[in-house]
N, C-alpha and C. Protein backbone atom coordinates (compact mmCIF):
# COMPACT_ATOMS: atom_id res chain seq x y z
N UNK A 1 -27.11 -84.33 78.48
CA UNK A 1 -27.80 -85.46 77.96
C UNK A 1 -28.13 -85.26 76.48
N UNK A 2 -28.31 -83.93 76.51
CA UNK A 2 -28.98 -83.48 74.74
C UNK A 2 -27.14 -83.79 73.97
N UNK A 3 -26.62 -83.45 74.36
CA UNK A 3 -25.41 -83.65 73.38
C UNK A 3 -24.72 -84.90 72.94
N UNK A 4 -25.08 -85.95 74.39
CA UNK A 4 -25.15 -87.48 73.81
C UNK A 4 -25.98 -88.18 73.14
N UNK A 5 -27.34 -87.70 73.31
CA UNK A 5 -28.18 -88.11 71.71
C UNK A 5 -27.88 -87.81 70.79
N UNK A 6 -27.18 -86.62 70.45
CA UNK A 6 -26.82 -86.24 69.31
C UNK A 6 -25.87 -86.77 68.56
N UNK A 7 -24.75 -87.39 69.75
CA UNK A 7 -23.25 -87.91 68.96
C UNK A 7 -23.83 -89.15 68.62
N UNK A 8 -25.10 -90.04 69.13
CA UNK A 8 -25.49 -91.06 69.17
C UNK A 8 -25.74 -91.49 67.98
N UNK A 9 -26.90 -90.31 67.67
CA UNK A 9 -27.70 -90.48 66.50
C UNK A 9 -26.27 -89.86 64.64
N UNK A 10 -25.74 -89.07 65.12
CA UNK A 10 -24.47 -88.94 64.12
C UNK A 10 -23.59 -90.43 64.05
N UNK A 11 -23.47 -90.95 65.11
CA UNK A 11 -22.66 -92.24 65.01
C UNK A 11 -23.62 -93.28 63.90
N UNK A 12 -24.36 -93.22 64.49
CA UNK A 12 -25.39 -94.31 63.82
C UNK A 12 -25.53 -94.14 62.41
N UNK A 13 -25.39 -92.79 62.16
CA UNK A 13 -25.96 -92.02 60.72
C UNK A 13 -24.41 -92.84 59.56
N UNK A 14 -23.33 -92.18 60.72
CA UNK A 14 -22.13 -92.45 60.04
C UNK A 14 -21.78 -93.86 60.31
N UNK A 15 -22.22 -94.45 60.66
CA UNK A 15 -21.69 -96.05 60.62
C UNK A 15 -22.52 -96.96 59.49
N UNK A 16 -24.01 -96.14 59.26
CA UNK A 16 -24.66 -96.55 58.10
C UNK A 16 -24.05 -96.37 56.60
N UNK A 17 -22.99 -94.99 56.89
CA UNK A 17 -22.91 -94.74 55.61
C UNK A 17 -21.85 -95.23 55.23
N UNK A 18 -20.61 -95.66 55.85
CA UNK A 18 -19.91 -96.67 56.23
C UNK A 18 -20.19 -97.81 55.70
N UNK A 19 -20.92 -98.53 55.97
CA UNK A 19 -21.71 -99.73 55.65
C UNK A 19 -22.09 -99.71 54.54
N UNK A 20 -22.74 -98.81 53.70
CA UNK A 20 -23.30 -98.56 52.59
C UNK A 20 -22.25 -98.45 51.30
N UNK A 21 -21.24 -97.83 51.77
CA UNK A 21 -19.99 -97.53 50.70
C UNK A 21 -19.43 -98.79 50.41
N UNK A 22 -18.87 -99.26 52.06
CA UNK A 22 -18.10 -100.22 51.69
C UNK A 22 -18.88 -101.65 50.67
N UNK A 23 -20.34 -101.75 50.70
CA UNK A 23 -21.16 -102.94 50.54
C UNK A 23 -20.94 -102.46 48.86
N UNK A 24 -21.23 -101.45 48.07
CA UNK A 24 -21.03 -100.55 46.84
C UNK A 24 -19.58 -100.84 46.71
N UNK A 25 -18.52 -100.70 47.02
CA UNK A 25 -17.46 -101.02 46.40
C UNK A 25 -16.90 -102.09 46.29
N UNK A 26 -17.86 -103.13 47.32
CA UNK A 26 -16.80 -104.70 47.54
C UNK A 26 -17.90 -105.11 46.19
N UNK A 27 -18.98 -104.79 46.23
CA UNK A 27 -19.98 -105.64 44.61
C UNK A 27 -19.52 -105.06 43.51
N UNK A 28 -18.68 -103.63 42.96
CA UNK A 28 -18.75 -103.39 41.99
C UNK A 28 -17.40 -102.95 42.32
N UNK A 29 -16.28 -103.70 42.61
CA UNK A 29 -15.11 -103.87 42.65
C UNK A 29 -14.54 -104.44 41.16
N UNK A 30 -13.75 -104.11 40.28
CA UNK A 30 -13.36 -104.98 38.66
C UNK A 30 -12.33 -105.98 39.68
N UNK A 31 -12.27 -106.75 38.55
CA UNK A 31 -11.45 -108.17 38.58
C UNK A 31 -10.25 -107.54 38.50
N UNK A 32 -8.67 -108.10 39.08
CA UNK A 32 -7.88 -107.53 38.55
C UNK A 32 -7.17 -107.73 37.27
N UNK A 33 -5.81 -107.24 36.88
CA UNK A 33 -5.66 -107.41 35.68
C UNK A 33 -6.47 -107.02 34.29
N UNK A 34 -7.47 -106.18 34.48
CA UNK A 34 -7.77 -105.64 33.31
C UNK A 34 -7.32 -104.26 32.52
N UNK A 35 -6.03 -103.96 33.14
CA UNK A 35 -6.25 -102.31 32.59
C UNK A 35 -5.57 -102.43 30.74
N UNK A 36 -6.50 -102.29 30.25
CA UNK A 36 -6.51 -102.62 28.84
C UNK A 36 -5.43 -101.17 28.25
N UNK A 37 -4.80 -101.46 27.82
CA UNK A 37 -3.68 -100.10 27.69
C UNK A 37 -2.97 -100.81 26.02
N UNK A 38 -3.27 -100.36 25.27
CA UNK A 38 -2.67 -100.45 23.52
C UNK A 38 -1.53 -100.32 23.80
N UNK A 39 -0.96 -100.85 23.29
CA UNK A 39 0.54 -100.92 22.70
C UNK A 39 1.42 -99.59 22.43
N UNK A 40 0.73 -98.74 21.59
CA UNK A 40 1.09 -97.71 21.35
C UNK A 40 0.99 -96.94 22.71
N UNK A 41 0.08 -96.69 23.21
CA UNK A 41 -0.20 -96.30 24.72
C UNK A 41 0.94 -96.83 25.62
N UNK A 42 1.14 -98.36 25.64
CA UNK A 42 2.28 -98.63 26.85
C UNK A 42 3.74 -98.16 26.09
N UNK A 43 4.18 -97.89 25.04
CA UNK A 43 5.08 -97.44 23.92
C UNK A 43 4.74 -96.05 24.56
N UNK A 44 4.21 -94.95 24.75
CA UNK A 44 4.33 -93.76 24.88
C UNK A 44 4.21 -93.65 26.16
N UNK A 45 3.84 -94.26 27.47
CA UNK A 45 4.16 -94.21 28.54
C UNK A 45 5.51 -94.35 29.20
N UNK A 46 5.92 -95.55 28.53
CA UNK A 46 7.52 -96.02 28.82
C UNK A 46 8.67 -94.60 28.26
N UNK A 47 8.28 -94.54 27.55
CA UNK A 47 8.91 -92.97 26.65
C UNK A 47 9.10 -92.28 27.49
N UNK A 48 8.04 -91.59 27.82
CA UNK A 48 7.68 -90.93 28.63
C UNK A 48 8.03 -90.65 30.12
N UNK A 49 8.28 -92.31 30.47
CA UNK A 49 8.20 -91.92 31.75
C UNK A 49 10.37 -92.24 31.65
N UNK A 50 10.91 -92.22 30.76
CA UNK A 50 12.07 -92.46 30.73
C UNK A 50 12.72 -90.76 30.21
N UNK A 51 12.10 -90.32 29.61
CA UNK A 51 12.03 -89.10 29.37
C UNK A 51 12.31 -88.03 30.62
N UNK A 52 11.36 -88.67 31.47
CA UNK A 52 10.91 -87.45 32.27
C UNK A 52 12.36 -88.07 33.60
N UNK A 53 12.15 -88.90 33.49
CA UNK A 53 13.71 -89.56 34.48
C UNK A 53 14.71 -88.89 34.07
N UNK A 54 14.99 -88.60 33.02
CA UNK A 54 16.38 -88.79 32.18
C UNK A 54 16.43 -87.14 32.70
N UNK A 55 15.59 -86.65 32.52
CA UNK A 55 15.74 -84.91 32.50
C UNK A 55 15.74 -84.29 33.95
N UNK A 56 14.92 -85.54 34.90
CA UNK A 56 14.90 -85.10 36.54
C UNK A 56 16.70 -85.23 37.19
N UNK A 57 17.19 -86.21 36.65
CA UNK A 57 18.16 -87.35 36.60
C UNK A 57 19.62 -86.37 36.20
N UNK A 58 19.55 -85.86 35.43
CA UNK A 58 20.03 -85.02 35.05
C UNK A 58 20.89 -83.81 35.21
N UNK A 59 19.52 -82.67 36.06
CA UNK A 59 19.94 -81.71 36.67
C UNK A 59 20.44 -82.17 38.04
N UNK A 60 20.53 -83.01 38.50
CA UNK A 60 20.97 -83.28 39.52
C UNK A 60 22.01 -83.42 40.17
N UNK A 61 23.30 -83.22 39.17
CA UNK A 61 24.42 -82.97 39.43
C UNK A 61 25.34 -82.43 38.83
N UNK A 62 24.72 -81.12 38.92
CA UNK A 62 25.27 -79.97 38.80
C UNK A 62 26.88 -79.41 38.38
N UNK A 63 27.18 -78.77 39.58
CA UNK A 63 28.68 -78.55 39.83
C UNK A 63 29.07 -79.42 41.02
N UNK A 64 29.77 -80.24 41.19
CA UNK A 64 29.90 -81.31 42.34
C UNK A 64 30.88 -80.61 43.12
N UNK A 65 32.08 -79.81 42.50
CA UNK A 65 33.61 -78.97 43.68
C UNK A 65 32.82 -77.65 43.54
N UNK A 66 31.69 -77.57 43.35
CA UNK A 66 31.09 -76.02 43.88
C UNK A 66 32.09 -74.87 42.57
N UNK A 67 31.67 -75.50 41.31
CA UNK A 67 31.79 -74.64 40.06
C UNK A 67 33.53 -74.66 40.15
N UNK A 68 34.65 -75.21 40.37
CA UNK A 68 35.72 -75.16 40.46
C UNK A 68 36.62 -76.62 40.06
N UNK A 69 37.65 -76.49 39.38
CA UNK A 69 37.99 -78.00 38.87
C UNK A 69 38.70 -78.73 40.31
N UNK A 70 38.65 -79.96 40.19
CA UNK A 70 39.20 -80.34 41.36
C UNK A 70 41.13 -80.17 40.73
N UNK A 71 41.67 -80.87 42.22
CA UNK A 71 42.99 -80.55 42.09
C UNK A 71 43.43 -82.27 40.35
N UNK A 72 44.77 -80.98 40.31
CA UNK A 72 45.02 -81.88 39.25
C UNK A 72 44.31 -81.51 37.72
N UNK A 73 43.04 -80.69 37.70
CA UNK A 73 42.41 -80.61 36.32
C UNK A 73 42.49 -79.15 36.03
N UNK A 74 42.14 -79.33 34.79
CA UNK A 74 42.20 -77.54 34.18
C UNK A 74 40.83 -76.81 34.55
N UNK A 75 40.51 -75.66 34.48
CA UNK A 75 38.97 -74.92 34.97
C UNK A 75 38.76 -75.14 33.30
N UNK A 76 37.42 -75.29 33.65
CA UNK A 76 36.21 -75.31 32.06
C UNK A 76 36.75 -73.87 31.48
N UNK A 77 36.68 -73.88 30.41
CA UNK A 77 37.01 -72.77 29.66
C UNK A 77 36.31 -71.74 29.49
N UNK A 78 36.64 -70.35 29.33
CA UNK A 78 36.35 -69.19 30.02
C UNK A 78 34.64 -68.96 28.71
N UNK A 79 33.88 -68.62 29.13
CA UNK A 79 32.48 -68.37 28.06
C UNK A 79 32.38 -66.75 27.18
N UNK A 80 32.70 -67.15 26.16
CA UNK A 80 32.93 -66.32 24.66
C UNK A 80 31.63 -64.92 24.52
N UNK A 81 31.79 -64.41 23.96
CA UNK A 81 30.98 -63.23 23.90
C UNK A 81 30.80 -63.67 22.02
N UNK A 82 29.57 -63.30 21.36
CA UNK A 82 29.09 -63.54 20.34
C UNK A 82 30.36 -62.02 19.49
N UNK A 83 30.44 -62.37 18.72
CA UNK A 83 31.00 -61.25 17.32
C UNK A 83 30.16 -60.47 17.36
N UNK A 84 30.86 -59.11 16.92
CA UNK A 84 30.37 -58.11 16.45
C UNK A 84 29.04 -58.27 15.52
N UNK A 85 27.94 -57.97 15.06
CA UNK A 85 27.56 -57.69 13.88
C UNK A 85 28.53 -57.32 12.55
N UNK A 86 28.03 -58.16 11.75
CA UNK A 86 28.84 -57.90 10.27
C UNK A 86 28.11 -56.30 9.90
N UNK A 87 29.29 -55.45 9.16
CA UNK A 87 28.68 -54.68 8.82
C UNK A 87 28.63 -54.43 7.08
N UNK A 88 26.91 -54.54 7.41
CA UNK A 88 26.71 -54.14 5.95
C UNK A 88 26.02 -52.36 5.57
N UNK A 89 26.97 -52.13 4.37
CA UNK A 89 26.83 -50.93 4.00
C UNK A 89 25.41 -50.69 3.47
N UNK A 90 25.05 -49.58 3.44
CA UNK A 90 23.34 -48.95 2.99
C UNK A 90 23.44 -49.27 1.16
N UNK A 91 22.74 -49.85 0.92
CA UNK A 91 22.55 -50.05 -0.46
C UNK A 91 22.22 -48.88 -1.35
N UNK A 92 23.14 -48.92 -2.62
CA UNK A 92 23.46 -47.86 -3.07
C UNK A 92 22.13 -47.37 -3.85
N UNK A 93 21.71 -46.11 -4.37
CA UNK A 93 20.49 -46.17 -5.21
C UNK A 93 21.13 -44.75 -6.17
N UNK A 94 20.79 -45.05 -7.23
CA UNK A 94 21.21 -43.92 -8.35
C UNK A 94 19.64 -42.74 -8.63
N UNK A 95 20.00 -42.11 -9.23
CA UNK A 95 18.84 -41.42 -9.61
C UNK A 95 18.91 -41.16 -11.78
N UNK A 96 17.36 -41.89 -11.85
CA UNK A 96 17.53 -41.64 -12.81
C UNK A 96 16.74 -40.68 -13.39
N UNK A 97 16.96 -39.26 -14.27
CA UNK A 97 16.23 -38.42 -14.95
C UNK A 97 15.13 -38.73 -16.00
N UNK A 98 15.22 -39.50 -16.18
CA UNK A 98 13.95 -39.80 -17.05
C UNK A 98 13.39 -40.00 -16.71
N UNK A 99 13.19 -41.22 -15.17
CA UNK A 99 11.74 -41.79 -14.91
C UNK A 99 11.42 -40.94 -13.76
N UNK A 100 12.35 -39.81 -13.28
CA UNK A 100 12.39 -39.34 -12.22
C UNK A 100 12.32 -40.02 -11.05
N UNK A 101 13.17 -40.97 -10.60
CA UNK A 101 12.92 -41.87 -9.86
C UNK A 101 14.40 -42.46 -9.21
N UNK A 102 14.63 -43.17 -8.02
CA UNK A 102 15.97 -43.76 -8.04
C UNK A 102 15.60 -45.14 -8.37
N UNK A 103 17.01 -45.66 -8.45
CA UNK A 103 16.90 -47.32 -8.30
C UNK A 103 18.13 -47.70 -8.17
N UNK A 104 18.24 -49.04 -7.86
CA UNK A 104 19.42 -49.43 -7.26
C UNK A 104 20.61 -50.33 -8.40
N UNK A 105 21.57 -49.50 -8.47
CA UNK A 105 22.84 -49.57 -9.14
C UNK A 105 23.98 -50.27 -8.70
C-alpha cells in the first residue's frame, strides 16, 4: 500500500510539472519567421555549408576498381621519388695575415 502512495503522489508531482512547462512554453513561444540572420551571416553559412559538402562529397569516391584501371585503360602512373639534394660545396674562406683572421674569397 506504502508503495502506491508513493507512485501516486510522484505522478501527481510529475503531471504538475508537465503542466507547468508546457503552459511556459506555449506563452513565451516567438512568432515564426523571425530568425534575423545578416546577409553577410546567410553569405557565410551558404559558403560554408557548400564547403563542407564539397569536401564530404568528395572523399567519397575513392578508388571505384579497388586502386586498378579498368579493362581497356592505362594504370595511373607510377609515384616519383623527390631528387637528390643539390650539392653545394663548403664555402671557401682565405686567411688573412694582417688582420689575423679568415674571410671569405
Amino acid at each position: 500500500m506504502a508503495i502506491r502512495d508513493v507512485v501516486k503522489r510522484s505522478g501527481r508531482g510529475l503531471a504538475a510539472a508537465v503542466a507547468l512547462v508546457a503552459a511556459v512554453s506555449l506563452t513565451a513561444a516567438p512568432t515564426p519567421a523571425q530568425a534575423r540572420v545578416s546577409t553577410g551571416a546567410a553569405v557565410g553559412i551558404g559558403l560554408g555549408a557548400f564547403a563542407l559538402g564539397s569536401a564530404l562529397g568528395a572523399g567519397a569516391y575513392g578508388y571505384p576498381y579497388g586502386g586498378y584501371a579498368p579493362y581497356g585503360y592505362y594504370a595511373p602512373a607510377p609515384a616519383y621519388y623527390y631528387p637528390p639534394p643539390a650539392y653545394y660545396p663548403a664555402p671557401r674562406s682565405c686567411w688573412d695575415p694582417y688582420y689575423r683572421r679568415y674571410y671569405a674569397c
